[in-house]
PDB file of N, CA and C in Angstrom:
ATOM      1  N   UNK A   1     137.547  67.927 106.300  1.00  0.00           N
ATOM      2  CA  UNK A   1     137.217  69.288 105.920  1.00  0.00           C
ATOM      3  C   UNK A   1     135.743  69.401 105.549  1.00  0.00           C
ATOM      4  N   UNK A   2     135.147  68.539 104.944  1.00  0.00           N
ATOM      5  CA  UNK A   2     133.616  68.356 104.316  1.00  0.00           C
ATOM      6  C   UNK A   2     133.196  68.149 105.589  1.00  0.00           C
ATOM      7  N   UNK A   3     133.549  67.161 107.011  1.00  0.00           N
ATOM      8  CA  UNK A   3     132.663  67.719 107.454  1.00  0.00           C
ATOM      9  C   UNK A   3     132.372  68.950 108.582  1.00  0.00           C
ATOM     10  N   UNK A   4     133.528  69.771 108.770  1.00  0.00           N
ATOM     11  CA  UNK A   4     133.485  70.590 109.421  1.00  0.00           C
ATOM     12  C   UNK A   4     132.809  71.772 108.537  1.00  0.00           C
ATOM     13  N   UNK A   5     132.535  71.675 107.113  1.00  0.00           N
ATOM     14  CA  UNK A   5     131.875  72.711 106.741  1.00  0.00           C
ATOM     15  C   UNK A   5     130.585  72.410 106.482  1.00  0.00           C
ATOM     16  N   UNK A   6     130.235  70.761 106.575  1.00  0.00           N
ATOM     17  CA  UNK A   6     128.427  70.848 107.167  1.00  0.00           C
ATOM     18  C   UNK A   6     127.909  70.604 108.562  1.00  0.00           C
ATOM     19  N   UNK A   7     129.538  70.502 109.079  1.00  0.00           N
ATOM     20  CA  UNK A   7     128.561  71.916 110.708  1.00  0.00           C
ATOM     21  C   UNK A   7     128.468  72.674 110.578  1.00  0.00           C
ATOM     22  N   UNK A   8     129.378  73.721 110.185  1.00  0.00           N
ATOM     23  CA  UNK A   8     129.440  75.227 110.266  1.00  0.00           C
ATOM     24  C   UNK A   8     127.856  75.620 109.477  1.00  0.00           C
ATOM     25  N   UNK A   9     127.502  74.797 108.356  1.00  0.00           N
ATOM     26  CA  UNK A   9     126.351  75.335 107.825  1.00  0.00           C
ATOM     27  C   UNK A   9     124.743  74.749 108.302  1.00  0.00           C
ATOM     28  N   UNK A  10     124.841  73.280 109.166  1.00  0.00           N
ATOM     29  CA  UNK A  10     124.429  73.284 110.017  1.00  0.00           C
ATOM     30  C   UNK A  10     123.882  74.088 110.736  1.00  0.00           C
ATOM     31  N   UNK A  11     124.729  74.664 111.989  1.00  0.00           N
ATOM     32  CA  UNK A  11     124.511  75.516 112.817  1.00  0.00           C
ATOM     33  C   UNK A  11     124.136  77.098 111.971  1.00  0.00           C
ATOM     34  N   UNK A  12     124.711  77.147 111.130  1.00  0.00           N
ATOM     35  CA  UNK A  12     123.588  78.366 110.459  1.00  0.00           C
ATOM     36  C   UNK A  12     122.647  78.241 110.535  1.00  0.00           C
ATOM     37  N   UNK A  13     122.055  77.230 109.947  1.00  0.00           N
ATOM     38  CA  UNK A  13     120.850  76.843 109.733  1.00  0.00           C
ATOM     39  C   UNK A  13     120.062  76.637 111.199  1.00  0.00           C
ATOM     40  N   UNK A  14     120.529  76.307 112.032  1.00  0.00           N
ATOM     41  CA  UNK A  14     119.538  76.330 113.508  1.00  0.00           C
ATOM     42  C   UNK A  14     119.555  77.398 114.200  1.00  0.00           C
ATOM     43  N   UNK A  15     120.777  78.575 113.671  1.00  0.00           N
ATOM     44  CA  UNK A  15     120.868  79.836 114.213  1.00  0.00           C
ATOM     45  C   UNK A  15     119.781  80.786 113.729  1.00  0.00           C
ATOM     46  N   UNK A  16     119.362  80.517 112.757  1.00  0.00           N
ATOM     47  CA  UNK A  16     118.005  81.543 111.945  1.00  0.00           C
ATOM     48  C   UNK A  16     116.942  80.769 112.354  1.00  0.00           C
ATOM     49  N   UNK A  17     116.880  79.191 112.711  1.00  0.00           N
ATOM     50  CA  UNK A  17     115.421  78.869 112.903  1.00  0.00           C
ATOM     51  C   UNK A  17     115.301  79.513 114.834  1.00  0.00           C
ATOM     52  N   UNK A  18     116.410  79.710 115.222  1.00  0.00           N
ATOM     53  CA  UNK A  18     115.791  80.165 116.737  1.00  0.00           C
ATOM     54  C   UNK A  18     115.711  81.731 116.462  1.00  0.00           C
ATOM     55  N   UNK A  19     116.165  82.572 115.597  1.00  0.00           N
ATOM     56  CA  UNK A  19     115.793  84.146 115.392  1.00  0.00           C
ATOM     57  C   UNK A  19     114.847  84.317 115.292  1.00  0.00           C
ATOM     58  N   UNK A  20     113.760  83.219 114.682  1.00  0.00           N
ATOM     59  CA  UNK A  20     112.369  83.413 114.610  1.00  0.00           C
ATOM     60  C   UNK A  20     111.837  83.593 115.133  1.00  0.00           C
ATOM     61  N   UNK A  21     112.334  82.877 116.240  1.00  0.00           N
ATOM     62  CA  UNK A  21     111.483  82.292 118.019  1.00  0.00           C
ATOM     63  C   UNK A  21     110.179  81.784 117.442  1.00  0.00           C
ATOM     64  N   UNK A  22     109.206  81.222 118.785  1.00  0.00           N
ATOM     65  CA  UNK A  22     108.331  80.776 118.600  1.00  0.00           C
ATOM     66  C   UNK A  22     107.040  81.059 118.392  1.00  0.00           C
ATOM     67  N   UNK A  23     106.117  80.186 117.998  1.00  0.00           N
ATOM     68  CA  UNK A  23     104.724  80.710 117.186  1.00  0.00           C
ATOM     69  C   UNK A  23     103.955  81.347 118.572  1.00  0.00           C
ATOM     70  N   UNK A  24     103.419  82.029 118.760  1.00  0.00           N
ATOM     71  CA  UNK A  24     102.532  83.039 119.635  1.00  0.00           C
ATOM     72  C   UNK A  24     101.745  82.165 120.593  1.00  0.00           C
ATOM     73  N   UNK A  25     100.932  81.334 120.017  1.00  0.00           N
ATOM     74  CA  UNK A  25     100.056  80.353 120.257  1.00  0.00           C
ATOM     75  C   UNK A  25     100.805  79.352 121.585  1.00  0.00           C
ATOM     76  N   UNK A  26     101.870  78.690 120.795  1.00  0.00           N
ATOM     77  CA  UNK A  26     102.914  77.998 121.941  1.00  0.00           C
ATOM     78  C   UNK A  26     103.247  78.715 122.785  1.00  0.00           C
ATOM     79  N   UNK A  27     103.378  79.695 122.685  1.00  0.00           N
ATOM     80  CA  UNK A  27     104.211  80.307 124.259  1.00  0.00           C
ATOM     81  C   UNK A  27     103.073  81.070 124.776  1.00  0.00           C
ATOM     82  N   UNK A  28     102.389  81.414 123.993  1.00  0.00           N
ATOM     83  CA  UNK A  28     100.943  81.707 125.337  1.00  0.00           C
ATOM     84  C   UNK A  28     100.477  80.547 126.095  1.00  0.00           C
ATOM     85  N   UNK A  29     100.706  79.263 125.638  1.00  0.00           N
ATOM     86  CA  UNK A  29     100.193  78.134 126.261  1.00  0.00           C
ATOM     87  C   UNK A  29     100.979  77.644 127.635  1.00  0.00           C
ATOM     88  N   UNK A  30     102.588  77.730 127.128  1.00  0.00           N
ATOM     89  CA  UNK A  30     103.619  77.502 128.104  1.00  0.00           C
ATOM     90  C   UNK A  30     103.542  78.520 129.033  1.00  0.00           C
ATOM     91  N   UNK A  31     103.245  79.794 128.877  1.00  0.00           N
ATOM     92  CA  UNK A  31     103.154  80.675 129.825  1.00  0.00           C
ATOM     93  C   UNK A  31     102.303  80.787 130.562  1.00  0.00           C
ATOM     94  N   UNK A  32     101.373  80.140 130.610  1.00  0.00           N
ATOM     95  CA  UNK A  32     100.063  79.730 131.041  1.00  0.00           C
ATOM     96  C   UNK A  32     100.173  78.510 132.194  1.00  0.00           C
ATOM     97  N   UNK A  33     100.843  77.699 131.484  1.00  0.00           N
ATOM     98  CA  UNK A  33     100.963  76.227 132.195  1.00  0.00           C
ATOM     99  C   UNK A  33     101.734  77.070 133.382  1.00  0.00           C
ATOM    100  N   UNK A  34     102.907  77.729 132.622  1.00  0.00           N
ATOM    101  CA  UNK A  34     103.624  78.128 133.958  1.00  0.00           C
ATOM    102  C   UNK A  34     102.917  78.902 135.448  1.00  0.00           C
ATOM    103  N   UNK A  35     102.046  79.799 134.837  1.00  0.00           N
ATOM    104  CA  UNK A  35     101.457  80.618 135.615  1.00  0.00           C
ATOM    105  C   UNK A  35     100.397  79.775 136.407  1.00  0.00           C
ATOM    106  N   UNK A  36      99.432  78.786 135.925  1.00  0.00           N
ATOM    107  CA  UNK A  36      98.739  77.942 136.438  1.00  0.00           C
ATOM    108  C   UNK A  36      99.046  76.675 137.542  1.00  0.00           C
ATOM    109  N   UNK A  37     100.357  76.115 137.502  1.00  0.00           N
ATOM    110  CA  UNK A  37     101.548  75.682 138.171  1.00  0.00           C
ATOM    111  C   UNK A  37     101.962  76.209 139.527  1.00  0.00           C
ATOM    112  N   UNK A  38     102.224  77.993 139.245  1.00  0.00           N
ATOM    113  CA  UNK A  38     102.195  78.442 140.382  1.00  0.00           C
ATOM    114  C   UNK A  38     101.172  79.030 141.179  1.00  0.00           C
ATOM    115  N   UNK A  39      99.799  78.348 140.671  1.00  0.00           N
ATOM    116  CA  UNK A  39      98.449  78.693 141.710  1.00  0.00           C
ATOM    117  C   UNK A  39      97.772  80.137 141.427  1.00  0.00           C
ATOM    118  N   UNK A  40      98.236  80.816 140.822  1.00  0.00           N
ATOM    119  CA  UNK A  40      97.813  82.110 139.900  1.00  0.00           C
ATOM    120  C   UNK A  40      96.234  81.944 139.342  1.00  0.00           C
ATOM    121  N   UNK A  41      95.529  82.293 139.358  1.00  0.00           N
ATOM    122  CA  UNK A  41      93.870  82.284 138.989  1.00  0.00           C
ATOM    123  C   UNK A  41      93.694  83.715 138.445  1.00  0.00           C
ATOM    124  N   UNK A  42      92.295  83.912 137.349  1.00  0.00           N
ATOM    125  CA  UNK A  42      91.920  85.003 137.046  1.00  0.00           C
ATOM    126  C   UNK A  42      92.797  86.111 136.938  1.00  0.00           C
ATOM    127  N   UNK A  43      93.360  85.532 135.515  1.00  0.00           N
ATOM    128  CA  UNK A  43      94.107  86.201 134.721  1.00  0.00           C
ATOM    129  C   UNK A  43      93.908  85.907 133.340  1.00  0.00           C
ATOM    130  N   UNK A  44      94.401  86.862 132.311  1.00  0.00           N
ATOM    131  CA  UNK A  44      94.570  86.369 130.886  1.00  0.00           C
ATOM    132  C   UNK A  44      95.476  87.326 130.200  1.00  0.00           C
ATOM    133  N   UNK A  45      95.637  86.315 129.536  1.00  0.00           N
ATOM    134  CA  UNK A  45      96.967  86.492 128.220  1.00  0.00           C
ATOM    135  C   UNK A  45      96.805  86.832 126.923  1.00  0.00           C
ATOM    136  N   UNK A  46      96.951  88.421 126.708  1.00  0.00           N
ATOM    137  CA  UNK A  46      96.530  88.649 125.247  1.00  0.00           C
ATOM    138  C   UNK A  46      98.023  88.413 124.300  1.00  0.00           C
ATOM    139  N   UNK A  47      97.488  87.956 122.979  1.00  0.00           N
ATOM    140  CA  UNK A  47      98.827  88.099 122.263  1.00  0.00           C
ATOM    141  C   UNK A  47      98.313  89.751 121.277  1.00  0.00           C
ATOM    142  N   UNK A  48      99.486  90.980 121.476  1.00  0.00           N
ATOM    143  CA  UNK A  48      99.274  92.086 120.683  1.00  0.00           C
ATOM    144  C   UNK A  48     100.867  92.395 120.144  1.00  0.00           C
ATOM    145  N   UNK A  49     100.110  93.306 119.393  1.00  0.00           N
ATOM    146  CA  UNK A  49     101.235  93.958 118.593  1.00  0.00           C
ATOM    147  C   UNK A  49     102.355  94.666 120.032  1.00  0.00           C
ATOM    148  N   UNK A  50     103.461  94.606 118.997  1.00  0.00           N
ATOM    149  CA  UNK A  50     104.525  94.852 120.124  1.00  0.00           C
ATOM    150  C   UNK A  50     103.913  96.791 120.343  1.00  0.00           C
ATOM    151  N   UNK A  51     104.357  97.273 121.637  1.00  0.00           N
ATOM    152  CA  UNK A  51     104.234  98.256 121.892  1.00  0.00           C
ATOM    153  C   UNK A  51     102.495  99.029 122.439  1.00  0.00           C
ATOM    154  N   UNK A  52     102.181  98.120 122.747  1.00  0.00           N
ATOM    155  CA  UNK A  52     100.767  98.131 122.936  1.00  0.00           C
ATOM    156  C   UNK A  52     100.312  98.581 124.144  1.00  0.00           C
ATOM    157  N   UNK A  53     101.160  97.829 125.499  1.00  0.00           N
ATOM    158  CA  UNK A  53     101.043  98.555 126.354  1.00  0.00           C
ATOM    159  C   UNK A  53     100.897  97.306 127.510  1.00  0.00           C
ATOM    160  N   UNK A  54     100.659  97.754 128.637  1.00  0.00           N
ATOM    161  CA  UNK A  54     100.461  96.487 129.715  1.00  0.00           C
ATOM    162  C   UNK A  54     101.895  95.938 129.910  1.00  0.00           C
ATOM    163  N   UNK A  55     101.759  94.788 130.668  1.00  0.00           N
ATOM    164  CA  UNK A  55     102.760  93.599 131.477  1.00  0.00           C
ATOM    165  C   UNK A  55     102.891  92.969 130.364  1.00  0.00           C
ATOM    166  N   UNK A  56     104.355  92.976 129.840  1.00  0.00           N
ATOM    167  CA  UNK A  56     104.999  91.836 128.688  1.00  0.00           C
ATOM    168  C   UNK A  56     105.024  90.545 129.393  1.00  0.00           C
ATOM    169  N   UNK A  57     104.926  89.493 129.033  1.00  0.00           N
ATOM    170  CA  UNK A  57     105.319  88.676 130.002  1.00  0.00           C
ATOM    171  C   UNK A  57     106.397  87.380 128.765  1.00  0.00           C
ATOM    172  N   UNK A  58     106.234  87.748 127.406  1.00  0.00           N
ATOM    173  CA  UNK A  58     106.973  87.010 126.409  1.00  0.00           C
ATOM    174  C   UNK A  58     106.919  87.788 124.956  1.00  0.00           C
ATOM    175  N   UNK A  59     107.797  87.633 124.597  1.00  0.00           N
ATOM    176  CA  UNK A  59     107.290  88.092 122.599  1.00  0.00           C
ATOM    177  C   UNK A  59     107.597  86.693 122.045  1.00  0.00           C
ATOM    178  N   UNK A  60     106.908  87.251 120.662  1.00  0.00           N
ATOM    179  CA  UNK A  60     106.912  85.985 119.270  1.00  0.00           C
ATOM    180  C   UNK A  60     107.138  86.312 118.448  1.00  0.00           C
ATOM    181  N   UNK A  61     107.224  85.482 117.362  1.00  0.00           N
ATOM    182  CA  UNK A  61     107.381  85.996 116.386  1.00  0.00           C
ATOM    183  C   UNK A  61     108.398  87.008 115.460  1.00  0.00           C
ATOM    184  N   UNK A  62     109.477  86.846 116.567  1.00  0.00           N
ATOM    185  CA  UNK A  62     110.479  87.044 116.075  1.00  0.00           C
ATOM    186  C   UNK A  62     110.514  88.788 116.771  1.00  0.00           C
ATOM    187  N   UNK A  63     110.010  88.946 117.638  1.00  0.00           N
ATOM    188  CA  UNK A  63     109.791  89.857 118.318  1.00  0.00           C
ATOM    189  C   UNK A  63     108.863  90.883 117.690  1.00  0.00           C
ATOM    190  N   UNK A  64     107.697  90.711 116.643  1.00  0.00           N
ATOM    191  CA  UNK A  64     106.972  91.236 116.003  1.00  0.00           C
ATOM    192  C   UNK A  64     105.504  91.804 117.234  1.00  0.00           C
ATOM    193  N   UNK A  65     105.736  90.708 117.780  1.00  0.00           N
ATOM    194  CA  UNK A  65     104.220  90.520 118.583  1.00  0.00           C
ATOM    195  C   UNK A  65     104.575  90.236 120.000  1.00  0.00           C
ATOM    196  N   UNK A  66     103.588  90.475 121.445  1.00  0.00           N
ATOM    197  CA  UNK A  66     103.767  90.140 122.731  1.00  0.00           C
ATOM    198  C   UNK A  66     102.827  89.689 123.592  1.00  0.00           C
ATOM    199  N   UNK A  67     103.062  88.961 124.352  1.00  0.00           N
ATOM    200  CA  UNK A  67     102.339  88.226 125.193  1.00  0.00           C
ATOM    201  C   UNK A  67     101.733  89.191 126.495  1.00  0.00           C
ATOM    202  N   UNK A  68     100.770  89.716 126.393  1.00  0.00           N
ATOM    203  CA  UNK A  68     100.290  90.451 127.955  1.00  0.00           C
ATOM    204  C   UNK A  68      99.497  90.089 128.872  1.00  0.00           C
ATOM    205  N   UNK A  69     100.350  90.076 130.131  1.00  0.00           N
ATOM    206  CA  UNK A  69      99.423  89.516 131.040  1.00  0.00           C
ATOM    207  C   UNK A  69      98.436  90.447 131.956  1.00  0.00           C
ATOM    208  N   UNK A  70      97.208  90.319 131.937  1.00  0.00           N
ATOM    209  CA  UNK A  70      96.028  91.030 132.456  1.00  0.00           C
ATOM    210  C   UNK A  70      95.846  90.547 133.642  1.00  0.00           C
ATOM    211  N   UNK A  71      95.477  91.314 134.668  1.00  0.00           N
ATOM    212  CA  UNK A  71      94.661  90.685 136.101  1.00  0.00           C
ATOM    213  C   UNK A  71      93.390  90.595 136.478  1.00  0.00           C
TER     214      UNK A  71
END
């Protein structure tokens, strides 16, 4: 019984660290690698406040903020 209730609180606990999602910085980088990978040139990636405007291409921050991609 003890330990099925430090999974259950466990997995709480990894369920709020992914609600956060990730820091801005990291996934502008990964999104980058990705885009650079597929031969893509002369472009850039602003991180702004959500609702800002342009091509989303990721959010962060728990969906506070977004990744835009420029041509």
């Amino acid at each position: 019984m003890k330990k099925i209730l430090l999974a259950a609180g466990l997995l709480c606990m990894a369920g709020s660290a992914l609600a956060a999602g990730k820091p801005c910085e990291e996934l502008k980088s990964e999104i980058a690698a990705k885009l650079d990978a597929k031969g893509v040139s002369h472009y850039t990636l602003e991180i702004a406040d959500k609702g800002t405007g342009g091509k989303v291409v990721g959010t962060c921050e728990a969906g506070r903020k977004e990744i835009v991609y420029k041509r």
